[in-house]
Each structure stands twice: as C-alpha cells, then as structure tokens.
N, C-alpha and C. Protein backbone atom coordinates (compact mmCIF):
# COMPACT_ATOMS: atom_id res chain seq x y z
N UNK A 1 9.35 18.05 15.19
CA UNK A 1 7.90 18.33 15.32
C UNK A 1 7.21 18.37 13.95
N UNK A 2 6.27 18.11 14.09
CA UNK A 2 5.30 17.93 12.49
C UNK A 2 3.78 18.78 12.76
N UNK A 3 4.07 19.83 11.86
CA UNK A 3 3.11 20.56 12.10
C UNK A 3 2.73 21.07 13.99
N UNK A 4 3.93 21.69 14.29
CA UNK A 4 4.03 21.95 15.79
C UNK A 4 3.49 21.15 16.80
N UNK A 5 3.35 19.98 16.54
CA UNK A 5 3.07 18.58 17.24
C UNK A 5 4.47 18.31 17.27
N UNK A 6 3.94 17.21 18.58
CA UNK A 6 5.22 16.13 18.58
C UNK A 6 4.48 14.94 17.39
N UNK A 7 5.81 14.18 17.74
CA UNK A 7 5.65 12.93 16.69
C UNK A 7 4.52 12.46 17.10
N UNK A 8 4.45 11.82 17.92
CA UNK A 8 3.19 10.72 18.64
C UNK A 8 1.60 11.20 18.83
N UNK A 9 1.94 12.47 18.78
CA UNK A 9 0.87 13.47 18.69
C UNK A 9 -0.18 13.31 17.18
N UNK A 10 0.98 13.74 16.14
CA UNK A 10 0.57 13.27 14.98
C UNK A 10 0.37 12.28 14.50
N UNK A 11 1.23 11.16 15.00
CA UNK A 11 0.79 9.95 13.94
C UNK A 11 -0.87 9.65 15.18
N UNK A 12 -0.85 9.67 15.96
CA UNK A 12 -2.19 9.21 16.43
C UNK A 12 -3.53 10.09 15.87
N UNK A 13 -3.32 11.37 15.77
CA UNK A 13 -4.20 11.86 14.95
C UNK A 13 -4.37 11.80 12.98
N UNK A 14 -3.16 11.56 12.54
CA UNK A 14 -3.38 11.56 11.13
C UNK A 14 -2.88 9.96 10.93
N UNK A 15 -2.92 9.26 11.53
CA UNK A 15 -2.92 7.72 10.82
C UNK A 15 -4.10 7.22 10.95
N UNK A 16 -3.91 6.43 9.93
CA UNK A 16 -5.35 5.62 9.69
C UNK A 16 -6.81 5.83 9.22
N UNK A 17 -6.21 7.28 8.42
CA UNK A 17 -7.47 8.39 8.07
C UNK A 17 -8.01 7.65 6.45
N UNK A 18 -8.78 8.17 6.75
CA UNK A 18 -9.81 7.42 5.11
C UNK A 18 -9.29 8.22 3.96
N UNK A 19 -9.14 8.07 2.72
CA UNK A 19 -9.11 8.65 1.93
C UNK A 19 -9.74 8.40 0.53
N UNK A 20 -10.17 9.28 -0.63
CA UNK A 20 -10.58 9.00 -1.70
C UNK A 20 -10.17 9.37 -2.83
N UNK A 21 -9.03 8.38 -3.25
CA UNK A 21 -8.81 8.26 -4.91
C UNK A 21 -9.42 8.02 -6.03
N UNK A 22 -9.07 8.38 -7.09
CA UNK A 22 -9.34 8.24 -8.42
C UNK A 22 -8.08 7.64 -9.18
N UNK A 23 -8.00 6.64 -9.68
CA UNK A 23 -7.11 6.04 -10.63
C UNK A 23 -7.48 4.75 -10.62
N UNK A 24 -5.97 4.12 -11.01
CA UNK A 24 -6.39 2.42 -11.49
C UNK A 24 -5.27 1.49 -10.66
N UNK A 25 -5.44 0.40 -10.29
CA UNK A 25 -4.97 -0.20 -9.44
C UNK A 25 -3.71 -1.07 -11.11
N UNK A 26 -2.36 -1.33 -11.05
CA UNK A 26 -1.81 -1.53 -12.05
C UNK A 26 -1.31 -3.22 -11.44
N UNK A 27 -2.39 -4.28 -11.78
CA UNK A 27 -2.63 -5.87 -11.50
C UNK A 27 -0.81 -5.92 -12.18
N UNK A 28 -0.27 -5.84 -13.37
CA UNK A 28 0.50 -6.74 -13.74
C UNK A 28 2.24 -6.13 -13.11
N UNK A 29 1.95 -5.29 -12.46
CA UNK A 29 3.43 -4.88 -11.86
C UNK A 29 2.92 -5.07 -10.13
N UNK A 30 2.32 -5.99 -9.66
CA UNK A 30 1.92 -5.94 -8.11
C UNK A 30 3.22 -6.82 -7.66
N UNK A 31 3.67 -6.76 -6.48
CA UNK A 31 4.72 -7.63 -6.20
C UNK A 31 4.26 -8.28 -4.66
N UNK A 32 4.78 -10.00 -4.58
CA UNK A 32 4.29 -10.27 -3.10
C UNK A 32 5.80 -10.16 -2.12
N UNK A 33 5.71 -9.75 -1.18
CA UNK A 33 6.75 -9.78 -0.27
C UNK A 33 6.54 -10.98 0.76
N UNK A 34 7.48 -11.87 0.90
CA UNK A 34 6.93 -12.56 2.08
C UNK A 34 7.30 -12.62 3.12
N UNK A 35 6.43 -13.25 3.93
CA UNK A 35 6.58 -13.13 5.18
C UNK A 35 5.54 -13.58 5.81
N UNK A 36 6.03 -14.06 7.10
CA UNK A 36 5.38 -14.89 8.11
C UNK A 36 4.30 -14.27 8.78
N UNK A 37 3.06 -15.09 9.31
CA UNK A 37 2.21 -14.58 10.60
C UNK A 37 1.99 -15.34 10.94
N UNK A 38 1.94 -14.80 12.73
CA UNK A 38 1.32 -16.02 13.48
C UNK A 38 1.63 -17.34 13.10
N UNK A 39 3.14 -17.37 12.72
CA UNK A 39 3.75 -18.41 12.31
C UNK A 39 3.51 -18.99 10.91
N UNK A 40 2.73 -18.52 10.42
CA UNK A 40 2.09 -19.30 9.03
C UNK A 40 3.33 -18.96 7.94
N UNK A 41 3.33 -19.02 7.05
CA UNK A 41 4.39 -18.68 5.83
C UNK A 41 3.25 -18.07 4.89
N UNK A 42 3.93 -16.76 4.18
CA UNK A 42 2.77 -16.36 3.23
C UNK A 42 3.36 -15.29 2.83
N UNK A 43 2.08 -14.40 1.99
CA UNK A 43 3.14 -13.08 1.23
C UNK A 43 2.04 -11.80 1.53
N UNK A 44 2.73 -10.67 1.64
CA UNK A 44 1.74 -9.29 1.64
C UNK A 44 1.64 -8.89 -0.43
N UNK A 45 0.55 -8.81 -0.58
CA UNK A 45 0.68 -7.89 -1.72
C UNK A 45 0.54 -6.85 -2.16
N UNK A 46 1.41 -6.11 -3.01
CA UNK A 46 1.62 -4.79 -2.84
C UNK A 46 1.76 -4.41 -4.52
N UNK A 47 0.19 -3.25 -4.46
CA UNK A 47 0.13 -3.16 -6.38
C UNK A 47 -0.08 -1.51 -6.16
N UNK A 48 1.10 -1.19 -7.34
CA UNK A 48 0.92 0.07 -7.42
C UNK A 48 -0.86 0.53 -8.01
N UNK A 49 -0.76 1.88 -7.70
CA UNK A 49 -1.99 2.36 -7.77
C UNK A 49 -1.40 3.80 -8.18
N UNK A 50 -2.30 3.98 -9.56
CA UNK A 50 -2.22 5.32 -10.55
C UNK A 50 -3.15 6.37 -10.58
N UNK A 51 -2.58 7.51 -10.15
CA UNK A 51 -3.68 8.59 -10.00
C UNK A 51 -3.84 10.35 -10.59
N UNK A 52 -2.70 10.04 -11.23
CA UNK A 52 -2.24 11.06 -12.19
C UNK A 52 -1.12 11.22 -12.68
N UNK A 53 -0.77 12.05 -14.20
CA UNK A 53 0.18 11.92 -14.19
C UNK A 53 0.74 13.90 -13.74
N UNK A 54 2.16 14.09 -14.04
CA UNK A 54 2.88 15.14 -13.39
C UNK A 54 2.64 15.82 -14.56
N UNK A 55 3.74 17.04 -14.57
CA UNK A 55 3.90 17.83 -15.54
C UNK A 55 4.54 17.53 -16.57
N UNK A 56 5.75 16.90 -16.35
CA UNK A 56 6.11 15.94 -17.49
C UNK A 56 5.89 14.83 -17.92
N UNK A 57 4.53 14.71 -17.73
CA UNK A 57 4.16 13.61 -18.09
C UNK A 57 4.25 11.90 -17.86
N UNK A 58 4.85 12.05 -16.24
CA UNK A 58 5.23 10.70 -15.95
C UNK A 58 3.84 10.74 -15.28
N UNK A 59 3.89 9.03 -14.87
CA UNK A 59 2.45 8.63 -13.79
C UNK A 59 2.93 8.70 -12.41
N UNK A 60 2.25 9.16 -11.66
CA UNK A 60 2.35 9.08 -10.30
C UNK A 60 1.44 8.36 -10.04
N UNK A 61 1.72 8.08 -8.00
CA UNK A 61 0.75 7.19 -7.43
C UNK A 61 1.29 6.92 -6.34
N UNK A 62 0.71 5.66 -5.79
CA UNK A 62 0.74 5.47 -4.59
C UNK A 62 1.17 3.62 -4.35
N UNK A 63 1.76 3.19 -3.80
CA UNK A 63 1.84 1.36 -3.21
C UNK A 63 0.63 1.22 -2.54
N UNK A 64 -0.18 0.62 -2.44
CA UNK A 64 -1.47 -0.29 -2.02
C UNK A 64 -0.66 -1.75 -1.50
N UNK A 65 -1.03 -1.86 -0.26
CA UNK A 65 -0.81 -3.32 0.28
C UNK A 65 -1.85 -3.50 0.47
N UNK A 66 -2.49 -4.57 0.01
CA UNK A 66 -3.32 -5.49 -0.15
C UNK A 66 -4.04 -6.04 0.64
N UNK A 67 -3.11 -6.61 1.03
CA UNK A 67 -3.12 -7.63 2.63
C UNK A 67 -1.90 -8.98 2.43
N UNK A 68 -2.18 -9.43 3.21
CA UNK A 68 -1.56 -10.92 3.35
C UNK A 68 -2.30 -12.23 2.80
N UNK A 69 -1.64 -12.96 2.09
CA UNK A 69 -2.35 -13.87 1.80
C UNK A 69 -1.30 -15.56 2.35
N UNK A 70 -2.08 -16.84 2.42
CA UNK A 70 -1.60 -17.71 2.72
C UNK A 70 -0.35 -18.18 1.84
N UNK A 71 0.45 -18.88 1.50
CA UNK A 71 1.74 -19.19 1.37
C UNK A 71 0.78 -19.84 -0.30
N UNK A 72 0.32 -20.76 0.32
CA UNK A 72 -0.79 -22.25 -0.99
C UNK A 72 -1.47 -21.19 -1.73
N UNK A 73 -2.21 -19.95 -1.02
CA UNK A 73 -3.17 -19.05 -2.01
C UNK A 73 -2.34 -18.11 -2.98
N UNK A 74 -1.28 -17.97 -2.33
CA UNK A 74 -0.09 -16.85 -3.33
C UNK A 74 -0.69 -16.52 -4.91
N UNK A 75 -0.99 -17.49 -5.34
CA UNK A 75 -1.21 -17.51 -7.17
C UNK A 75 -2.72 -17.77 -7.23
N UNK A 76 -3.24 -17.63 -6.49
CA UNK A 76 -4.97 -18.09 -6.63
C UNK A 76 -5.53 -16.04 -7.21
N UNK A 77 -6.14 -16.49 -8.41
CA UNK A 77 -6.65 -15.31 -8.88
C UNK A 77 -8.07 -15.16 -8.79
C-alpha cells in the first residue's frame, strides 16, 4: 500500500501531475534509446535535467524524456 492506498488507487491519482522545476536541462549528456512505433523505427530522448546540488556537493536531478523522434530526424538539431 502507498500511503494507505492500494497501488491502482495511487498511481491513478498521483500520475501525470504537473510539476515546477528550476534547473537546466544538460543537452550534451542526453541519450536516444531506440525503439519502434506504430511500426516506424526511431529513438525516445532522454536528457538529464539539474536542479540542485546535495550536501556534498554533488548535482542532483531528474531524466526528462523528451519524446520520440523519427529514425531520419535522430540528429536534426
């Protein structure tokens, strides 16, 4: 149970909720994963995103997927 919910309980109420960061999206470490839709060939991209750092001084953050892009657009900036 999560937060004295069941599972299904929660993810239908806390998924897909809006949120608002502060940091920087980090372009030169983004990575594409690929993978297919709707038959097409293509890649999701996925760029870390920086929003503070800890106590010792490392950066934290979060993965940002992007979206999907076409297979031909992969490298289009």
């Amino acid at each position: 149970p999560w937060a004295g919910k069941d599972l299904s309980a929660y993810a239908d109420e806390m998924n897909c909720k809006p949120v608002l960061l502060k940091g920087y999206m980090d372009f030169e470490n983004q990575v594409q994963i690929q993978r297919n839709k709707n038959g097409e060939k293509g890649v999701d991209i996925v760029t870390p995103f920086y929003t503070h750092l800890d106590k010792s001084g490392q950066v934290q953050g979060v993965l940002v997927n992007r979206g999907w892009m076409p297979w031909d657009l992969k490298d289009f900036r």
